[in-house]
C-alpha atoms as a PDB file:
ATOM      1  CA  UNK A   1       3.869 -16.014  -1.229  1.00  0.00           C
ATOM      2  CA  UNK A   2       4.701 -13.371  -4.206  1.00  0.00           C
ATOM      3  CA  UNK A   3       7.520 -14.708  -5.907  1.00  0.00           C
ATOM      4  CA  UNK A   4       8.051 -11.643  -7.821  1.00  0.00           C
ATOM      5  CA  UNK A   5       6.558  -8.726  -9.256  1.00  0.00           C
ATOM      6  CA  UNK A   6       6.544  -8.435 -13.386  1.00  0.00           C
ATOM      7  CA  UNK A   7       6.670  -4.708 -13.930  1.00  0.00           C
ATOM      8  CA  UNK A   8       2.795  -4.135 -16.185  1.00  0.00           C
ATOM      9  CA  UNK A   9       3.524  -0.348 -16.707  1.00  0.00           C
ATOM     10  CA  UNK A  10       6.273   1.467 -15.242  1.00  0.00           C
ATOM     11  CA  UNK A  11       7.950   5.519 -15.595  1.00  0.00           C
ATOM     12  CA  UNK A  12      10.070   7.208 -13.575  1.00  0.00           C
ATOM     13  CA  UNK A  13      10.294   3.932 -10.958  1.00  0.00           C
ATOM     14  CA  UNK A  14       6.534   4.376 -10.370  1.00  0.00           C
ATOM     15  CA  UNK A  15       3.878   2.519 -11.870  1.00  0.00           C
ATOM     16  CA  UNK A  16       2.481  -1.099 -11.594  1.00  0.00           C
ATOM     17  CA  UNK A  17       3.393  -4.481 -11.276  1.00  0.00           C
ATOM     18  CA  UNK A  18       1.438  -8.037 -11.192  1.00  0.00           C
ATOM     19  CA  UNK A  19       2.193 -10.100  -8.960  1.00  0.00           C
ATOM     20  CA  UNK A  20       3.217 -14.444  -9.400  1.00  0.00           C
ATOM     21  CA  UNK A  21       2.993 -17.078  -7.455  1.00  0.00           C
ATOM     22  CA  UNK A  22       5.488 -19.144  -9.928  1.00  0.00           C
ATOM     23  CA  UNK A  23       3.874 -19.019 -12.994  1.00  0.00           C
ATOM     24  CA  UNK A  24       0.497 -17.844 -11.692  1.00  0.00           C
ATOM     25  CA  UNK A  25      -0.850 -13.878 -11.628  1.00  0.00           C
ATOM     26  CA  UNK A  26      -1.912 -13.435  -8.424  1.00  0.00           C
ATOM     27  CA  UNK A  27      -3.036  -9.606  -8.240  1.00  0.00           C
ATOM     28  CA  UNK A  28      -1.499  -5.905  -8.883  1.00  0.00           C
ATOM     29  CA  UNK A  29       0.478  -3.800  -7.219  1.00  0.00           C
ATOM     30  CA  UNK A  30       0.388   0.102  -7.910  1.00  0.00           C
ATOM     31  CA  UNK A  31       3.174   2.319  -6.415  1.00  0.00           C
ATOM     32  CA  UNK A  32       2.289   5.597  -8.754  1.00  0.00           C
ATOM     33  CA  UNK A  33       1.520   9.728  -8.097  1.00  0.00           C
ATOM     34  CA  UNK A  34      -0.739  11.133  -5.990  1.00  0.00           C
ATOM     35  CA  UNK A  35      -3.612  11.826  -8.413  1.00  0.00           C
ATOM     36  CA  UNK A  36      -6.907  11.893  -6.991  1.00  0.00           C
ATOM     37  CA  UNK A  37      -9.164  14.589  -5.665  1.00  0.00           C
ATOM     38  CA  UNK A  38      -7.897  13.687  -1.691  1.00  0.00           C
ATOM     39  CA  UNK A  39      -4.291  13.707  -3.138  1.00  0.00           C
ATOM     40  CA  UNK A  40      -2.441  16.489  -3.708  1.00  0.00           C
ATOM     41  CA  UNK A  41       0.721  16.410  -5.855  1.00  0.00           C
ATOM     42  CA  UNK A  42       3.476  16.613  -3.390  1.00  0.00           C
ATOM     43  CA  UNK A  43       6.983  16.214  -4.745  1.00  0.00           C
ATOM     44  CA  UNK A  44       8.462  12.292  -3.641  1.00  0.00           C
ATOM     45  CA  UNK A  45       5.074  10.864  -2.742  1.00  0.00           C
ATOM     46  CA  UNK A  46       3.668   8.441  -3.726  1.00  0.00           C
ATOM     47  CA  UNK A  47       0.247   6.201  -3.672  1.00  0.00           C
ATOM     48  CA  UNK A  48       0.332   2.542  -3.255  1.00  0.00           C
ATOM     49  CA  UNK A  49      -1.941   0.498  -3.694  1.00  0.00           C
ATOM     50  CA  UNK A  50      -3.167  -3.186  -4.279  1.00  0.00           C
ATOM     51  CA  UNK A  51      -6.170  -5.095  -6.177  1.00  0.00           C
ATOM     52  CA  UNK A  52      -6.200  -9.240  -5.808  1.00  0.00           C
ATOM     53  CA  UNK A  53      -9.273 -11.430  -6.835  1.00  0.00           C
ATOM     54  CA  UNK A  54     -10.677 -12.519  -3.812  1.00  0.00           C
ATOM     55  CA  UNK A  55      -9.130 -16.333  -3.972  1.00  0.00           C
ATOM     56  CA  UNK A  56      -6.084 -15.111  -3.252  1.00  0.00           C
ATOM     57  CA  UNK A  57      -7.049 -12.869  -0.137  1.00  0.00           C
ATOM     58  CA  UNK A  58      -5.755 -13.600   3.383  1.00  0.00           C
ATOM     59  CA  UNK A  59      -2.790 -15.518   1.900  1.00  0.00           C
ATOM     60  CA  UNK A  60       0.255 -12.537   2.236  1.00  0.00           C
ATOM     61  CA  UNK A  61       0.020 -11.835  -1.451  1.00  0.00           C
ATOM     62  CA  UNK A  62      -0.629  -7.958  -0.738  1.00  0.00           C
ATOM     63  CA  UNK A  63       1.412  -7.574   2.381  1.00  0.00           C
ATOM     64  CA  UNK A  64       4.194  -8.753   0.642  1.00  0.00           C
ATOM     65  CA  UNK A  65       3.833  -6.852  -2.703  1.00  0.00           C
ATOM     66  CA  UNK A  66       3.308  -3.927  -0.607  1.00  0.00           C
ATOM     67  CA  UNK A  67       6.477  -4.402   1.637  1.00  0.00           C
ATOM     68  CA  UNK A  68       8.631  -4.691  -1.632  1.00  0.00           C
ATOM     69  CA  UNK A  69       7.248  -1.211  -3.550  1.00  0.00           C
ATOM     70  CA  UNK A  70       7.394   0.437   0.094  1.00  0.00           C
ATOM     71  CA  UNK A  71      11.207  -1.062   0.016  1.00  0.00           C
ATOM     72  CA  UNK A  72      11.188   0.261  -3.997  1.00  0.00           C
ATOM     73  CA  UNK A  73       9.879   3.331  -3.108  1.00  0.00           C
ATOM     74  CA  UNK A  74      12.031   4.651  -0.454  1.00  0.00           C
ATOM     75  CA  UNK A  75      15.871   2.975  -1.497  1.00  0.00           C
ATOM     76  CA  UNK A  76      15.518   3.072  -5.454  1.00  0.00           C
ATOM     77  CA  UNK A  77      13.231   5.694  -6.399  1.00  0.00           C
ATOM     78  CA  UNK A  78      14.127   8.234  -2.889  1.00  0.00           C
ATOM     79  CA  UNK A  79      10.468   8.878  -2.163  1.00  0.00           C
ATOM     80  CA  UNK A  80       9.958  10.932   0.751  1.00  0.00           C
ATOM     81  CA  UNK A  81       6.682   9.649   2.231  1.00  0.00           C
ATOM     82  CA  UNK A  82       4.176   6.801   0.742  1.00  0.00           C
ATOM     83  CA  UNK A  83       0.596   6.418   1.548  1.00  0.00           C
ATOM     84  CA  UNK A  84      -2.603   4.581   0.870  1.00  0.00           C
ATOM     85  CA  UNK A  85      -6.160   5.172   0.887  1.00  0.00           C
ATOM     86  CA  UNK A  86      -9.217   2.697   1.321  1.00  0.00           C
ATOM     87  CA  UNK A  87     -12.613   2.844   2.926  1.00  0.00           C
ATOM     88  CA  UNK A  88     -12.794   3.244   6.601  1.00  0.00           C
ATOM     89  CA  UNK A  89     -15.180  -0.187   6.394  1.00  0.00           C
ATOM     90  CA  UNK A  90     -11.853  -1.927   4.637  1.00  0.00           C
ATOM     91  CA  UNK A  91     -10.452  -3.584   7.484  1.00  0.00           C
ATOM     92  CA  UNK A  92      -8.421  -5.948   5.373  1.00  0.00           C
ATOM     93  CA  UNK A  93      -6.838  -3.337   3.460  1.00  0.00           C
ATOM     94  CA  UNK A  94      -6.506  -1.041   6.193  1.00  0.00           C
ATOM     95  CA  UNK A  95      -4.575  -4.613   8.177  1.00  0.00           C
ATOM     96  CA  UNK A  96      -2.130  -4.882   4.773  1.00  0.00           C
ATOM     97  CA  UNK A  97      -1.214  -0.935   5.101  1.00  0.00           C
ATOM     98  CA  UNK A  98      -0.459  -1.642   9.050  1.00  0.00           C
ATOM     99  CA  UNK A  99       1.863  -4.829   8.303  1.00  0.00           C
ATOM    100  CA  UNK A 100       4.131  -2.698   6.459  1.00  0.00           C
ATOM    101  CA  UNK A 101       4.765  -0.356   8.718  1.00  0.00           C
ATOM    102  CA  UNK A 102       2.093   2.764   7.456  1.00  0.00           C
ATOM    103  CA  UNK A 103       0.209   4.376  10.078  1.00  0.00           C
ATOM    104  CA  UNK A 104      -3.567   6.095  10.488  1.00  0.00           C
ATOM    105  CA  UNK A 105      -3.025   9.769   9.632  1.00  0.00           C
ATOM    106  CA  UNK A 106      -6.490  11.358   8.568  1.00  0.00           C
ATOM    107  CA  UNK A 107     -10.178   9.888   8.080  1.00  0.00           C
ATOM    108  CA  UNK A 108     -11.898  11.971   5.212  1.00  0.00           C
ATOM    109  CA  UNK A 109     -14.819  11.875   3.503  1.00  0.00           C
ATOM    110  CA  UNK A 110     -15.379  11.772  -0.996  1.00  0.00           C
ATOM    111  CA  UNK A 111     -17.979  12.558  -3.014  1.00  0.00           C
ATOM    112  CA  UNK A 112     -19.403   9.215  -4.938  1.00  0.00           C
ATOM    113  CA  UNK A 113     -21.406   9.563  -8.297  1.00  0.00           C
ATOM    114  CA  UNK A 114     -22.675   6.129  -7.268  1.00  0.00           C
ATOM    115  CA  UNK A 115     -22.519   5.453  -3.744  1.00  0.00           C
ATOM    116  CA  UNK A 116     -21.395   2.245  -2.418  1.00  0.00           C
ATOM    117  CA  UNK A 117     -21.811   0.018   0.701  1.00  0.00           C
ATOM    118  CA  UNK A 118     -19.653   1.715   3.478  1.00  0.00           C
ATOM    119  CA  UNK A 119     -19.381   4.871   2.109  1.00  0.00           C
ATOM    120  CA  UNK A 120     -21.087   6.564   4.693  1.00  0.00           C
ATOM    121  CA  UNK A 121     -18.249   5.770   7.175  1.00  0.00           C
ATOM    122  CA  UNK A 122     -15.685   7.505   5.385  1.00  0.00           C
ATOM    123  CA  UNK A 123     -12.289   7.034   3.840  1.00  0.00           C
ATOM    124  CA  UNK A 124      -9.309   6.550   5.818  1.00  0.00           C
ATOM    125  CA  UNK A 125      -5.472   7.423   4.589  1.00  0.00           C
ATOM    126  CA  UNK A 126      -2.069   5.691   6.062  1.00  0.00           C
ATOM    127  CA  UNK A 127       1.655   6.755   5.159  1.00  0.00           C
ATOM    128  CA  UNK A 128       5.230   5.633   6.328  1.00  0.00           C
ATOM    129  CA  UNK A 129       7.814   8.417   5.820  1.00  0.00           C
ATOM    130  CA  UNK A 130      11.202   7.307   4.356  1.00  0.00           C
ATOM    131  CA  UNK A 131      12.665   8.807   7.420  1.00  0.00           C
ATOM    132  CA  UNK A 132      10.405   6.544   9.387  1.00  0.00           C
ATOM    133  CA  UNK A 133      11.041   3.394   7.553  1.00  0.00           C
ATOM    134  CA  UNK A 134      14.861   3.649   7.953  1.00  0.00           C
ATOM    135  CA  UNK A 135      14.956   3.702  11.454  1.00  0.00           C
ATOM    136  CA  UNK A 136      12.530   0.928  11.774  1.00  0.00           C
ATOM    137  CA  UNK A 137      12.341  -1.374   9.065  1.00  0.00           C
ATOM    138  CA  UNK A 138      14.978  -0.783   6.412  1.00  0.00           C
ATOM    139  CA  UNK A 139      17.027  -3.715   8.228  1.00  0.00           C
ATOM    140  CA  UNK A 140      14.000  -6.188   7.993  1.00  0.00           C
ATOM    141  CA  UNK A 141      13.813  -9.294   6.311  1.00  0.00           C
ATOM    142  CA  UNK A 142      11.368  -8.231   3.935  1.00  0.00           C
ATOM    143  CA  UNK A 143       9.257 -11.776   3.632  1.00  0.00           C
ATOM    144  CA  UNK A 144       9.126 -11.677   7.237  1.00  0.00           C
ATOM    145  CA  UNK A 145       6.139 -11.412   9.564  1.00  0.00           C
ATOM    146  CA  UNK A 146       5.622  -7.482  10.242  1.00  0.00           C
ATOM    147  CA  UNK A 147       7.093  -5.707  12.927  1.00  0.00           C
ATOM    148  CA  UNK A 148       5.745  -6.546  16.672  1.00  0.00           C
ATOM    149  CA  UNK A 149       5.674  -2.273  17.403  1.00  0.00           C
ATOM    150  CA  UNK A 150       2.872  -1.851  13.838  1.00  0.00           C
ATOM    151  CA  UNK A 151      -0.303   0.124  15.954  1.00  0.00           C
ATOM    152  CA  UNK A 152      -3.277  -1.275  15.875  1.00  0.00           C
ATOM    153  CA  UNK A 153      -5.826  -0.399  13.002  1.00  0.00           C
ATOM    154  CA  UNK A 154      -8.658  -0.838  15.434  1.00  0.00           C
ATOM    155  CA  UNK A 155      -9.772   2.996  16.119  1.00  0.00           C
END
């Protein structure tokens, strides 16, 4: 699993952060403002996000990562609501954002100078309020599996 996250370029509490697996770099993690044309700039939001090469897929890397700059997000920096974006056909992605707790709230549709495979089927975004997380998840063991109430990403 992540072992920790090495912060790569951080201000304000936002920014991003590779991720080890002991001495290894095993990916980045983004928590950092809304800012693009499907995110508005809303005052204690935030957009996370995650990029790993594909070797290390399907091992927890991301879910983990993600689970400590949701933590991050909402005890240290007093975000009010986090979300993600990723491609309706990104059912991996969309899987990470349900394992830490963020929910389906909109499908919506960009504008590609170069369309790419799956782009037709939209975009989707998820988000966990701080309010949210506190009730459910604060209490968690963080490295643990994800909660057994998470909804289902199939929709």
């Amino acid at each position: 699993m992540c072992r920790a996250l090495a912060a790569a370029a951080e201000v304000d509490g936002l920014g991003q952060w590779i991720g080890f697996d002991h001495d290894e770099p095993i990916g980045l993690q983004m928590l950092q403002p809304p800012h693009g044309p499907s995110q508005p700039q809303v005052p204690g939001e935030a957009d996370l996000g995650y990029r790993l090469p594909q070797r290390h897929w399907r091992r927890g890397y991301a879910s983990e990562g993600a689970r400590e700059l949701v933590r991050h997000g909402f005890e240290d920096l007093d975000l009010t609501r986090i979300f993600a974006q990723t491609m309706a056909v990104n059912e991996p992605s969309r899987a990470t954002m349900a394992s830490v707790g963020m929910m389906l709230v909109r499908s919506f549709t960009e504008e590609y100078d170069v369309p790419i495979p799956g782009h037709e089927q939209g975009e989707v975004e998820y988000e966990i309020t701080q309010k949210r997380w506190r009730s459910e998840f604060e209490r968690r063991d963080l490295h643990t599996a994800s909660p057994t109430n998470t909804p289902s990403t199939n929709d």
